[in-house]
PDB file of N, CA and C in Angstrom:
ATOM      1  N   UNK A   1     120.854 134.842 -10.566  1.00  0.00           N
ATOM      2  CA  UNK A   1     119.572 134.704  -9.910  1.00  0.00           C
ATOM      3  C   UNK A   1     118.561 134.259 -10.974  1.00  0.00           C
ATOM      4  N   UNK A   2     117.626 133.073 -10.496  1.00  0.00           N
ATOM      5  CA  UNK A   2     116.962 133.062 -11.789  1.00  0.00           C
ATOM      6  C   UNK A   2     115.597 133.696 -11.534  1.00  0.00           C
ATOM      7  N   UNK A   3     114.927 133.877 -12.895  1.00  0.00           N
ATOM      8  CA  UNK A   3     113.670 134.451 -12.897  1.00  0.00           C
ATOM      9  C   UNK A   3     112.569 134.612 -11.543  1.00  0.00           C
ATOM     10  N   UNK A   4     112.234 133.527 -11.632  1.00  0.00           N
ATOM     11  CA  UNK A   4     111.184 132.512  -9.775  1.00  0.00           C
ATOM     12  C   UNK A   4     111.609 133.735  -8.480  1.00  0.00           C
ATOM     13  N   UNK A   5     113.466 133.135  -8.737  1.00  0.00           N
ATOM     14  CA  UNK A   5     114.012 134.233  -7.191  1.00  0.00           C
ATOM     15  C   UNK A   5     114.070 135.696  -7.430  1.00  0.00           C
ATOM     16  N   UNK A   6     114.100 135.998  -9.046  1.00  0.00           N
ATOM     17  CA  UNK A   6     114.256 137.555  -9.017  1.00  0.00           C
ATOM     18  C   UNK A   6     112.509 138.400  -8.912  1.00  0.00           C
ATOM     19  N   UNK A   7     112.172 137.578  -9.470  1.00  0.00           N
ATOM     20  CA  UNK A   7     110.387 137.611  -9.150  1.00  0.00           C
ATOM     21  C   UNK A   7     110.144 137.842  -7.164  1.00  0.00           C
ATOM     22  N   UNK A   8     110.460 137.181  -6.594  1.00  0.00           N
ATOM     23  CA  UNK A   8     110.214 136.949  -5.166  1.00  0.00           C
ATOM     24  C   UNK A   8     111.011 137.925  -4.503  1.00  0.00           C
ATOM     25  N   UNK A   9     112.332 138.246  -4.840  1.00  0.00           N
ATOM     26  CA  UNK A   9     112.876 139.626  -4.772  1.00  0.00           C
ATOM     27  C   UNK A   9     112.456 140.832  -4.670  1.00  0.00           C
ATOM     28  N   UNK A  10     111.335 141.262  -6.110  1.00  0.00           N
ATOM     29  CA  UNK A  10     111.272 142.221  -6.210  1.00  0.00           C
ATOM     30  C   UNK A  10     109.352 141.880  -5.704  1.00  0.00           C
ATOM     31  N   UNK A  11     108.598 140.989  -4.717  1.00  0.00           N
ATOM     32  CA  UNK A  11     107.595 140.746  -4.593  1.00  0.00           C
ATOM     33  C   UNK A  11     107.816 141.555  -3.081  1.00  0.00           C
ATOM     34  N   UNK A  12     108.739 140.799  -2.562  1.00  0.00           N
ATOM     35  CA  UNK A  12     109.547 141.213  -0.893  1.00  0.00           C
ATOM     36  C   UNK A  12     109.976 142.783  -1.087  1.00  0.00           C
ATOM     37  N   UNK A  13     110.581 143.253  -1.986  1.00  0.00           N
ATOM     38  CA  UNK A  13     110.915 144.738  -2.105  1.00  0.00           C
ATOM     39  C   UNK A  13     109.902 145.830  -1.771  1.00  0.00           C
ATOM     40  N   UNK A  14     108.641 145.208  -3.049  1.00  0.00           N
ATOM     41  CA  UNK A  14     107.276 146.248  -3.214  1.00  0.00           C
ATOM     42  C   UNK A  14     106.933 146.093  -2.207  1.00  0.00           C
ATOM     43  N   UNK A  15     106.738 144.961  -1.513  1.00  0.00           N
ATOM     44  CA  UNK A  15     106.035 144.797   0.369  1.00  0.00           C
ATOM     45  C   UNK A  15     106.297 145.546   1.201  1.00  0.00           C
ATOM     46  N   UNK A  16     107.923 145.391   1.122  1.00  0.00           N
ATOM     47  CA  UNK A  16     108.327 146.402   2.073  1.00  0.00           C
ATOM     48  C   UNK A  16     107.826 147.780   1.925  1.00  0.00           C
ATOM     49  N   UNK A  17     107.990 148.580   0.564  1.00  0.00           N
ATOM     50  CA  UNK A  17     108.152 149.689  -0.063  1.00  0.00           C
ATOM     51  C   UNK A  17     106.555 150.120   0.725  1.00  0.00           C
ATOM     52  N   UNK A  18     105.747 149.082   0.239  1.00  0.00           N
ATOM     53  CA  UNK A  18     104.296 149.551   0.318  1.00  0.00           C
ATOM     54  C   UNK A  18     103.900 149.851   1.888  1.00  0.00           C
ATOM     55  N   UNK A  19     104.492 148.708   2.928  1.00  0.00           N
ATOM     56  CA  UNK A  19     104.265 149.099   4.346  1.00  0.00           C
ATOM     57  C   UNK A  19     104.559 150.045   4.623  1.00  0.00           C
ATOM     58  N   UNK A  20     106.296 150.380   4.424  1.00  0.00           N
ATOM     59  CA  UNK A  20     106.566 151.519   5.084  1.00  0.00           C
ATOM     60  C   UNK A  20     105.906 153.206   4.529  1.00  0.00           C
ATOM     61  N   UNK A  21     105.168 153.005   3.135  1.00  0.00           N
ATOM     62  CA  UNK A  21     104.976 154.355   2.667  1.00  0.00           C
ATOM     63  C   UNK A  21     103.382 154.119   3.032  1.00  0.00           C
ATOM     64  N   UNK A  22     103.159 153.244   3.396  1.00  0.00           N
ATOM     65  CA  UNK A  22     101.162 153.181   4.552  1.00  0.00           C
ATOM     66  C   UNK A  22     101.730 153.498   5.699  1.00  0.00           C
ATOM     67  N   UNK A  23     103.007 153.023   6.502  1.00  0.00           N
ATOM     68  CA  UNK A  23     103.548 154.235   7.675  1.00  0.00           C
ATOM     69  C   UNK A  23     103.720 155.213   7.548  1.00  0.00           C
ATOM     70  N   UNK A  24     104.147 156.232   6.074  1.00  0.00           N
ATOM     71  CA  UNK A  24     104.657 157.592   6.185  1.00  0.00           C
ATOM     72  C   UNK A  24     103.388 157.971   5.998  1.00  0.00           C
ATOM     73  N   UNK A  25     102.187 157.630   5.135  1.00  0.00           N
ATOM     74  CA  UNK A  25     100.903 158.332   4.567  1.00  0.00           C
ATOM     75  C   UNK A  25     100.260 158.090   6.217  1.00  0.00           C
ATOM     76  N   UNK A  26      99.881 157.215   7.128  1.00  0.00           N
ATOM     77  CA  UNK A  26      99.606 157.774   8.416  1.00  0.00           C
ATOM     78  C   UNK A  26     100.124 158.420   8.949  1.00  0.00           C
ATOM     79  N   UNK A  27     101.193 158.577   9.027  1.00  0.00           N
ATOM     80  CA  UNK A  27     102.115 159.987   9.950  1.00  0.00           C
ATOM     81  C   UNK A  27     101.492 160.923   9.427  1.00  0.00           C
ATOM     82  N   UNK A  28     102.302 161.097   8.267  1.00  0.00           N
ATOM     83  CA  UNK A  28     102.338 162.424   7.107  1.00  0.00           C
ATOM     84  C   UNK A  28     100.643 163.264   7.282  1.00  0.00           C
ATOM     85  N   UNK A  29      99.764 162.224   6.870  1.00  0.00           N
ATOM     86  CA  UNK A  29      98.368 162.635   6.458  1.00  0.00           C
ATOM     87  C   UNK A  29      97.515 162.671   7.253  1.00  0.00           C
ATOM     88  N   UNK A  30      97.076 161.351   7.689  1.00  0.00           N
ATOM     89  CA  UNK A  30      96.486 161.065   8.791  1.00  0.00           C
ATOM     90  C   UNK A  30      96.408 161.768  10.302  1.00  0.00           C
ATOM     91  N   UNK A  31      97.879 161.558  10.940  1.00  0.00           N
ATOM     92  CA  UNK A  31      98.621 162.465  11.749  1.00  0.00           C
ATOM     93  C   UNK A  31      98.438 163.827  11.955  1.00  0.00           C
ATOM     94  N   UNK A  32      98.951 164.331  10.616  1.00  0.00           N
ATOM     95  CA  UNK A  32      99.001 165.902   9.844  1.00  0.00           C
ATOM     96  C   UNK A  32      98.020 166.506  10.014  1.00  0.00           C
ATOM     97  N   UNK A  33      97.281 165.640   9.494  1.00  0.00           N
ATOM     98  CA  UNK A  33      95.723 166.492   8.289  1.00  0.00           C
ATOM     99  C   UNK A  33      94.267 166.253   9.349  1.00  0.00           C
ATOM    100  N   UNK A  34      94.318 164.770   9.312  1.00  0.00           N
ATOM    101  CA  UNK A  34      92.709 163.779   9.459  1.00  0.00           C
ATOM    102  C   UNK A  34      92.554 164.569  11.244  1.00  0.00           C
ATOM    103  N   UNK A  35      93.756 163.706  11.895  1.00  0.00           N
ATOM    104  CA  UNK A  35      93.305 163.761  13.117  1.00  0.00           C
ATOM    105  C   UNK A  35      93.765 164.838  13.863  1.00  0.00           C
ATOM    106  N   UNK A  36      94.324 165.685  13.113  1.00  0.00           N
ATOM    107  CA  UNK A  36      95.182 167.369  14.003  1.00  0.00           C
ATOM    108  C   UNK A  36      93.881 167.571  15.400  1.00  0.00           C
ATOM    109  N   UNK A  37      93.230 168.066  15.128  1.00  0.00           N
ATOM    110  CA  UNK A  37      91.930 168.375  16.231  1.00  0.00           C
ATOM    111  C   UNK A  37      92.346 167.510  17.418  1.00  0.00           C
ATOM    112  N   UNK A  38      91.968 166.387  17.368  1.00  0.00           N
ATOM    113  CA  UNK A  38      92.677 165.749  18.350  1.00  0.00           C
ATOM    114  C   UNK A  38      93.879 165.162  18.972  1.00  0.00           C
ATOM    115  N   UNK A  39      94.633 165.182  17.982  1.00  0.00           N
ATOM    116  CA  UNK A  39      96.062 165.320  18.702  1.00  0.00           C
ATOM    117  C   UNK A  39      96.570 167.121  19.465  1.00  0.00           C
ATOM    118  N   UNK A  40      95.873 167.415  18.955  1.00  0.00           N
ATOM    119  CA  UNK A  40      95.840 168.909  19.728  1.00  0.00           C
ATOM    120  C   UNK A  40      96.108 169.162  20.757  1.00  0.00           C
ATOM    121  N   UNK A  41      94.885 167.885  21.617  1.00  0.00           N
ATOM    122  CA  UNK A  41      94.942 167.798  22.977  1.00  0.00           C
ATOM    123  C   UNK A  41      95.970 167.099  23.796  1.00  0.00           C
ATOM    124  N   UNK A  42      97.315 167.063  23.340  1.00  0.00           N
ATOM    125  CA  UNK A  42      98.349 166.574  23.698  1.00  0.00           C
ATOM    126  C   UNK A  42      99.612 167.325  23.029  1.00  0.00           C
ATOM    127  N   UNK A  43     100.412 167.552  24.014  1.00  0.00           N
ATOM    128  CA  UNK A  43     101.428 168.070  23.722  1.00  0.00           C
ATOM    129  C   UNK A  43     103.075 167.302  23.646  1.00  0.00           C
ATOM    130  N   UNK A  44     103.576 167.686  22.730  1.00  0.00           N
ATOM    131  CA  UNK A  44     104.990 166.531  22.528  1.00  0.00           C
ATOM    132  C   UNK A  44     105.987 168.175  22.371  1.00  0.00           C
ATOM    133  N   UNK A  45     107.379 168.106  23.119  1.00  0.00           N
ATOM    134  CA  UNK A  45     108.420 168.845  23.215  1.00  0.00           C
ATOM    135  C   UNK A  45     108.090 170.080  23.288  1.00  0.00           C
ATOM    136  N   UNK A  46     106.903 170.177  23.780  1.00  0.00           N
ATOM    137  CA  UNK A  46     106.512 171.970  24.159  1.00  0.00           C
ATOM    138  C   UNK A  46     105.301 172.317  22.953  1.00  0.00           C
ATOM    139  N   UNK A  47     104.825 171.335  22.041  1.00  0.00           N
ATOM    140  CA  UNK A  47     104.391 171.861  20.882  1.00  0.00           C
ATOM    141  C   UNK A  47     102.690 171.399  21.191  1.00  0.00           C
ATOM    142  N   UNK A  48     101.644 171.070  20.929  1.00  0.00           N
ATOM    143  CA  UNK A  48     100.632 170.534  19.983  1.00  0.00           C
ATOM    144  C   UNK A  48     100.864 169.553  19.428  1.00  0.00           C
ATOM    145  N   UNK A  49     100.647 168.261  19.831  1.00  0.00           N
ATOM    146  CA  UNK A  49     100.878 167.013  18.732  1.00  0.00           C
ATOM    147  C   UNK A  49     100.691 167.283  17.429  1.00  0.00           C
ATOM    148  N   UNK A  50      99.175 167.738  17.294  1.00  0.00           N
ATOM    149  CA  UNK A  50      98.569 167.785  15.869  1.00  0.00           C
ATOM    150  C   UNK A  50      99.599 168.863  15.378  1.00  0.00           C
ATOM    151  N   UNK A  51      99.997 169.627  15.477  1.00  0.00           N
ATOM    152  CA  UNK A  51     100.752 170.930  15.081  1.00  0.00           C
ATOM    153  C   UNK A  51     102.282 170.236  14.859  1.00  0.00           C
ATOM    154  N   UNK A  52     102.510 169.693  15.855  1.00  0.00           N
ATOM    155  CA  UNK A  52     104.043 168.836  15.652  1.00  0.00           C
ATOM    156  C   UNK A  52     104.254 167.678  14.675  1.00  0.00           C
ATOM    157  N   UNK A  53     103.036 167.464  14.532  1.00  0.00           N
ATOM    158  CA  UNK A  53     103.390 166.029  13.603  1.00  0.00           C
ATOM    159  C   UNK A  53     103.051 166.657  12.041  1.00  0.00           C
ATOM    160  N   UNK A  54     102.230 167.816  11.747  1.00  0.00           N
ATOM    161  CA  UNK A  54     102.094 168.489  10.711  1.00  0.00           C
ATOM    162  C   UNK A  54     103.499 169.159  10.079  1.00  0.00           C
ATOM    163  N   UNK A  55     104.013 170.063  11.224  1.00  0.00           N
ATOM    164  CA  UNK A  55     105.944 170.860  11.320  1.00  0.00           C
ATOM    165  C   UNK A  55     106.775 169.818  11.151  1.00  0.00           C
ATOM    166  N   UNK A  56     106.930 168.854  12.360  1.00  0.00           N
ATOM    167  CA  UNK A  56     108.204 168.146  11.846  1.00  0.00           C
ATOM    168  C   UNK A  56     108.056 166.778  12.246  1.00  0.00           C
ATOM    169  N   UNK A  57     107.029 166.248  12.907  1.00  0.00           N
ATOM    170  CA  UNK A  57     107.062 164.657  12.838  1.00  0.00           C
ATOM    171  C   UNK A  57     107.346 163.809  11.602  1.00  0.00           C
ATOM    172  N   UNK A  58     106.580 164.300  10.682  1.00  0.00           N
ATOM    173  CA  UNK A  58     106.033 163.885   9.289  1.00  0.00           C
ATOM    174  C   UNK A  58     107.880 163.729   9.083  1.00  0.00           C
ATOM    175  N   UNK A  59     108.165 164.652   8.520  1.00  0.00           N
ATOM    176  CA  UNK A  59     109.743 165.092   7.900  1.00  0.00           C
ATOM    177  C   UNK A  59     110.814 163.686   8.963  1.00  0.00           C
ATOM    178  N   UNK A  60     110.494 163.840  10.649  1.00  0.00           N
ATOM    179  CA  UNK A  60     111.401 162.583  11.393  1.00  0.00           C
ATOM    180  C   UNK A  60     111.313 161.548  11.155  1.00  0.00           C
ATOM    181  N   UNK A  61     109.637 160.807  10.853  1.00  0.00           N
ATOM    182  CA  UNK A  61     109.094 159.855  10.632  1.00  0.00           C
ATOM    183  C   UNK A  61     110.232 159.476   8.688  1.00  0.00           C
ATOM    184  N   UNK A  62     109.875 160.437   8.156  1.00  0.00           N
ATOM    185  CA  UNK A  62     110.624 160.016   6.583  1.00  0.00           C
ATOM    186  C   UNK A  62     111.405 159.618   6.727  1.00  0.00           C
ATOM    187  N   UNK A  63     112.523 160.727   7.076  1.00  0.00           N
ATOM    188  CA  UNK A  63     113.953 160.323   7.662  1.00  0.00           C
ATOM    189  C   UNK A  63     114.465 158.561   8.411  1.00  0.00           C
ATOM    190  N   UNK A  64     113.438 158.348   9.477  1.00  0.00           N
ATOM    191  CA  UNK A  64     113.523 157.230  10.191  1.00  0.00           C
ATOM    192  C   UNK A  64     113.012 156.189   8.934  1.00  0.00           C
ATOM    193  N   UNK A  65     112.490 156.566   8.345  1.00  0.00           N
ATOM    194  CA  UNK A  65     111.861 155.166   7.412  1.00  0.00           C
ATOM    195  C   UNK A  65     113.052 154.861   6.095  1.00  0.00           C
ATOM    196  N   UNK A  66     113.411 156.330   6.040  1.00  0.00           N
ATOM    197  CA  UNK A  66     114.603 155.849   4.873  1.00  0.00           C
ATOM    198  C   UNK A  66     115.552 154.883   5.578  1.00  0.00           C
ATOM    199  N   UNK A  67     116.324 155.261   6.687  1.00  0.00           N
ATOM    200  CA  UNK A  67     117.047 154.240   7.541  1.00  0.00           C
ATOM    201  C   UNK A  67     116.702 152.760   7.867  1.00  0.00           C
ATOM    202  N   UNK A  68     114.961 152.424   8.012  1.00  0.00           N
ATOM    203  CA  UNK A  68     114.755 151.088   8.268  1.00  0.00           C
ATOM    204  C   UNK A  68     114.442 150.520   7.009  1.00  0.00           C
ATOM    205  N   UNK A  69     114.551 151.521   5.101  1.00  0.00           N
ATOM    206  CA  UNK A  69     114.178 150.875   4.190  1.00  0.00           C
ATOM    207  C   UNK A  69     115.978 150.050   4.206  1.00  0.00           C
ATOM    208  N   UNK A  70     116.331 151.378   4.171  1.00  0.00           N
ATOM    209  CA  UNK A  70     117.925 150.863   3.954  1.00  0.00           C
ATOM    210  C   UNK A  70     118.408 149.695   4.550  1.00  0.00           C
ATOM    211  N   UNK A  71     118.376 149.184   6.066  1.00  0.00           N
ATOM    212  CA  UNK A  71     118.270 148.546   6.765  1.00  0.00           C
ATOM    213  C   UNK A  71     117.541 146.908   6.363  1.00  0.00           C
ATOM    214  N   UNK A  72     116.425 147.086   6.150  1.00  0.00           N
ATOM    215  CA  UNK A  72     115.640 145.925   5.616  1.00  0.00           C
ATOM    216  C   UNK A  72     115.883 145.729   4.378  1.00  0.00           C
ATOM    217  N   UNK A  73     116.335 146.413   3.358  1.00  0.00           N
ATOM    218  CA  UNK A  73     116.648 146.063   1.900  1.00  0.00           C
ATOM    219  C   UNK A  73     118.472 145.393   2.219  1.00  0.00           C
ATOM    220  N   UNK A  74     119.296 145.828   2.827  1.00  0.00           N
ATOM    221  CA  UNK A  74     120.226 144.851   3.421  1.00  0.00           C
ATOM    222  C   UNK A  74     120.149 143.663   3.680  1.00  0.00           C
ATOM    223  N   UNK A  75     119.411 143.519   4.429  1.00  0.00           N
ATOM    224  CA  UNK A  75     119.413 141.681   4.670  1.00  0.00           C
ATOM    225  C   UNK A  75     118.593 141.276   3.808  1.00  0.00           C
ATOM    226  N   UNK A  76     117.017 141.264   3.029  1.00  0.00           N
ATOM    227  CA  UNK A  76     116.656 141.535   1.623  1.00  0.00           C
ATOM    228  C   UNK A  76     117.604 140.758   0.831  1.00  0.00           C
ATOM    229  N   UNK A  77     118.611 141.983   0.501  1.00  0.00           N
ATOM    230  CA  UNK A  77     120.117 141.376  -0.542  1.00  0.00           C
ATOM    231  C   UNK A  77     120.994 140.219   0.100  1.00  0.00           C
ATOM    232  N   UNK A  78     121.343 140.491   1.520  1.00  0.00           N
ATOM    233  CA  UNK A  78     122.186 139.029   1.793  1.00  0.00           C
ATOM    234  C   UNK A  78     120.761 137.565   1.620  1.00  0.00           C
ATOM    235  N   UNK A  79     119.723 138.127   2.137  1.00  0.00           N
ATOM    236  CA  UNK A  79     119.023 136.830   1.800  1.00  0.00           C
ATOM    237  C   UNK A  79     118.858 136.150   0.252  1.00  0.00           C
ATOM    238  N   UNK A  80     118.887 136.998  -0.655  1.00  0.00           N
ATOM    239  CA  UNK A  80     118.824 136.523  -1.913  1.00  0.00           C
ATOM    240  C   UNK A  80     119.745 136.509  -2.465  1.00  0.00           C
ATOM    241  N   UNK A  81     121.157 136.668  -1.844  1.00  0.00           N
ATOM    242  CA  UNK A  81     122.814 136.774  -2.777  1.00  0.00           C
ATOM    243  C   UNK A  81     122.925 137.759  -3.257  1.00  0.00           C
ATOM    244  N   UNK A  82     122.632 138.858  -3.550  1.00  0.00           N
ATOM    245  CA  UNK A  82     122.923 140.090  -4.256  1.00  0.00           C
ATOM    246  C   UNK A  82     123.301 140.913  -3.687  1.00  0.00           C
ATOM    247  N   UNK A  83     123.745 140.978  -2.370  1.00  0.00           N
ATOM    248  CA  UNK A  83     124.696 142.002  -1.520  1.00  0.00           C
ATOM    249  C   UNK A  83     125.779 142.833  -2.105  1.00  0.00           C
ATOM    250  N   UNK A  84     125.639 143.875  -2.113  1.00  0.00           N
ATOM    251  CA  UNK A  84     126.685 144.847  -2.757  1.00  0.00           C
ATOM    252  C   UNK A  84     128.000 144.312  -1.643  1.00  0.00           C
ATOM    253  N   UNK A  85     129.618 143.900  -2.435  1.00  0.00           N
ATOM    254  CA  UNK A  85     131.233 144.165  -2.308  1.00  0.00           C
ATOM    255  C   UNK A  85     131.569 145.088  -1.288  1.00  0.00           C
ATOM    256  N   UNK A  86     131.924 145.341  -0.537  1.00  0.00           N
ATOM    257  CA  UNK A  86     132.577 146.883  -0.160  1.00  0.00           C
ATOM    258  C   UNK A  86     134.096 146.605  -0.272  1.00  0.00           C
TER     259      UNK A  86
END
C-alpha cells in the first residue's frame, strides 16, 4: 500500500471511529445525563426511557456499535486490499 492510500485508510478509519463514538457520547451522555427529565416521560420495556438509557441502553447501544465498527472496518479492508486470510 503506498503512503497517499495508507494516509486515506487511516483518514476513512478516524471518520468512522469519530461518528460512531458522537453516536455512543449521544446515547451514553446526552440520553443518560442531558435529557433524562424528559425521556422520563416515556417508557421503553416497562422502564423510564431516561432511566433505561442511563441502566442499559448506553451499554446495548456500545455493544451494537462495536458490531457495525467491525462490520464497516471489513469492507474498509476489502476496499483498500488489506483484508485479513482466513
Amino acid at each position: 500500500m503506498s503512503k497517499k492510500e495508507s494516509g486515506a485508510y487511516w483518514r476513512a478509519n478516524i471518520k468512522l471511529m469519530l461518528g460512531l463514538l458522537a453516536i455512543w457520547f449521544t446515547v451514553s451522555f446526552l440520553a443518560g445525563i442531558i435529557f433524562v427529565d424528559f425521556l422520563n416521560h416515556f417508557r421503553a420495556f416497562g422502564y423510564r426511557l431516561g432511566f433505561w438509557f442511563s441502566q442499559q441502553g448506553s451499554i446495548y447501544f456500545f455493544v451494537v456499535i462495536i458490531f457495525i465498527y467491525t462490520w464497516r472496518m471489513n469492507v474498509l479492508d476489502r476496499q483498500f486490499g488489506v483484508e485479513e486470510e482466513d
